[in-house]
C-alpha atoms as a PDB file:
ATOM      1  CA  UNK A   1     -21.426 -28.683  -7.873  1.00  0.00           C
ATOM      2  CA  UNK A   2     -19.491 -30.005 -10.672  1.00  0.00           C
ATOM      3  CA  UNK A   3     -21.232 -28.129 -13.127  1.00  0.00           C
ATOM      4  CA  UNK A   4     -20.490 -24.818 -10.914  1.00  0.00           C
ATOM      5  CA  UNK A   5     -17.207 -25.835 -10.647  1.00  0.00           C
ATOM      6  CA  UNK A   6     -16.298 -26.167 -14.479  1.00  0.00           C
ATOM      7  CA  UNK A   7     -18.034 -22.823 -15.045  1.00  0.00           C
ATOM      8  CA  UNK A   8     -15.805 -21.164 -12.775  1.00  0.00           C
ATOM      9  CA  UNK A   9     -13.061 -22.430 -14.298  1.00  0.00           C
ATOM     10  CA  UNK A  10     -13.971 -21.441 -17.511  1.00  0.00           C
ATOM     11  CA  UNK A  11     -15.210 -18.352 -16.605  1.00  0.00           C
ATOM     12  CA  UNK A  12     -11.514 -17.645 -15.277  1.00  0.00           C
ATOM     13  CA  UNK A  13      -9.521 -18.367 -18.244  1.00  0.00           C
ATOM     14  CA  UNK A  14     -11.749 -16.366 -20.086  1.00  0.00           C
ATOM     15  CA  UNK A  15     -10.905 -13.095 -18.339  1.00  0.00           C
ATOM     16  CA  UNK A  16      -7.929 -13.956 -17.701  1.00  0.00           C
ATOM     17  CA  UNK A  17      -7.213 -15.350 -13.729  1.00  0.00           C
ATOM     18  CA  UNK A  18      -4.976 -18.491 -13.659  1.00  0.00           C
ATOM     19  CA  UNK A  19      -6.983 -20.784 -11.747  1.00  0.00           C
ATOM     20  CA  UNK A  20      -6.758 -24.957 -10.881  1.00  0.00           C
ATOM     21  CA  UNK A  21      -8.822 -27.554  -9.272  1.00  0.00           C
ATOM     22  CA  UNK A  22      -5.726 -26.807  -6.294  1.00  0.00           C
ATOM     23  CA  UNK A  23      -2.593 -24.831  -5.862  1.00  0.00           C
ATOM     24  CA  UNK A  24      -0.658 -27.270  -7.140  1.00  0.00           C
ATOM     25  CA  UNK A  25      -2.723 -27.974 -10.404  1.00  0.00           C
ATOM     26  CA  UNK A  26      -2.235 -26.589 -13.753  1.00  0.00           C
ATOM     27  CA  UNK A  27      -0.316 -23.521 -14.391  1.00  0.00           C
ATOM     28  CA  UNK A  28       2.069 -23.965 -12.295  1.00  0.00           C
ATOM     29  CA  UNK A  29       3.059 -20.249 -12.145  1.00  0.00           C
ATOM     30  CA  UNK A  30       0.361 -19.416  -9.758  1.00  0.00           C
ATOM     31  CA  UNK A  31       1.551 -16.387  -8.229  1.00  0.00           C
ATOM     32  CA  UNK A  32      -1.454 -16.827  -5.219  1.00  0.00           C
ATOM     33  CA  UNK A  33      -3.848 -19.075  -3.693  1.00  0.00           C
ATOM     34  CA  UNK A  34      -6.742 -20.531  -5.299  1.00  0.00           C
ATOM     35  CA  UNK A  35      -8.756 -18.551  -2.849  1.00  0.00           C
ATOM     36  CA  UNK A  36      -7.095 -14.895  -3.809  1.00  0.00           C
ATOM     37  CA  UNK A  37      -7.561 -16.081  -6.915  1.00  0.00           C
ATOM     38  CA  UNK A  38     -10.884 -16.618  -6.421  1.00  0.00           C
ATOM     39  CA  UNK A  39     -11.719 -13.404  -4.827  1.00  0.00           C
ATOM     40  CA  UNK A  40      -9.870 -11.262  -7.447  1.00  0.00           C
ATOM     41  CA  UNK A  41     -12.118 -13.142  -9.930  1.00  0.00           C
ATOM     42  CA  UNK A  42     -15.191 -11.901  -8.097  1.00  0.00           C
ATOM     43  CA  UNK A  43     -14.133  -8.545  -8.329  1.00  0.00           C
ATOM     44  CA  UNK A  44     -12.852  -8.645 -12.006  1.00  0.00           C
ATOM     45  CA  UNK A  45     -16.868 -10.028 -12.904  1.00  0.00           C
ATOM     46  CA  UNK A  46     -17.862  -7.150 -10.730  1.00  0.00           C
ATOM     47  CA  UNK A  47     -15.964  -5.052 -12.714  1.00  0.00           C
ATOM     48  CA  UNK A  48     -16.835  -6.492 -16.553  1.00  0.00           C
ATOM     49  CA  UNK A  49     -20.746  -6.505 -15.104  1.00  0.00           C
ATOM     50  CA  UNK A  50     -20.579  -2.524 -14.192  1.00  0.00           C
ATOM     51  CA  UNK A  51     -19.125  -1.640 -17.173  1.00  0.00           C
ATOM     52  CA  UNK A  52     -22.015  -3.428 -19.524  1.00  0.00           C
ATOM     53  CA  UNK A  53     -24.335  -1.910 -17.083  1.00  0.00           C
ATOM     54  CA  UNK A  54     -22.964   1.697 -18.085  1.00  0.00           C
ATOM     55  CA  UNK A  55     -23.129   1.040 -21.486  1.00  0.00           C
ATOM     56  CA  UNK A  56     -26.413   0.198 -21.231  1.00  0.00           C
ATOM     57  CA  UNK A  57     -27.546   3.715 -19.124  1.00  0.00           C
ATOM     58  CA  UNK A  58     -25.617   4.651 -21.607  1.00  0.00           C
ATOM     59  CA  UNK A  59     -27.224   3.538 -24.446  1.00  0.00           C
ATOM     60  CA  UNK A  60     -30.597   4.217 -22.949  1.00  0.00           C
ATOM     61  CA  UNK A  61     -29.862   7.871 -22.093  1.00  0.00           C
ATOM     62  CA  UNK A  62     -28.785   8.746 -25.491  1.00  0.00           C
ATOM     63  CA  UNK A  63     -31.822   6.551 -27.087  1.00  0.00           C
ATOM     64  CA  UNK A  64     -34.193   8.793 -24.744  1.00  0.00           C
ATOM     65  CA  UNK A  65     -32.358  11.986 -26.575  1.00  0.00           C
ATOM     66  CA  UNK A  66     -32.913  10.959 -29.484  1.00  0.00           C
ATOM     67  CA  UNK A  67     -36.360  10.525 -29.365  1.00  0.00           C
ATOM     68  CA  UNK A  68     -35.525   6.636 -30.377  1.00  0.00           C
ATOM     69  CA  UNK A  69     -37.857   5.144 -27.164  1.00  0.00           C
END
């Protein structure tokens, strides 16, 4: 869980989402919960993970067109 735990964490910062071990915990300037928090990073990895995804129909459609597969 630990592991998990610092992932998450990481994962956060790296798109952006304050986030703590708690509410009160580092930044201070937490504008929500840890739980809102939490949710609106689910939906921010939903969003990063469609938008690779339509790159790569992207990417595939025009490799099809171009005769490259």
């Amino acid at each position: 869980m630990i592991g998990q735990r610092k992932f998450i964490k990481m994962w956060a910062r790296t798109v952006g989402m304050p986030i703590g071990n708690t509410d009160n915990d580092k930044p201070e300037f937490l504008p929500i919960t840890q739980t809102d928090v939490r949710k609106a990073l689910a939906m921010r990895t939903f969003w990063i993970l469609l938008h690779i995804i339509t790159c790569l129909m992207i990417i595939a459609g025009n490799s099809k067109t171009l005769g490259w597969i």
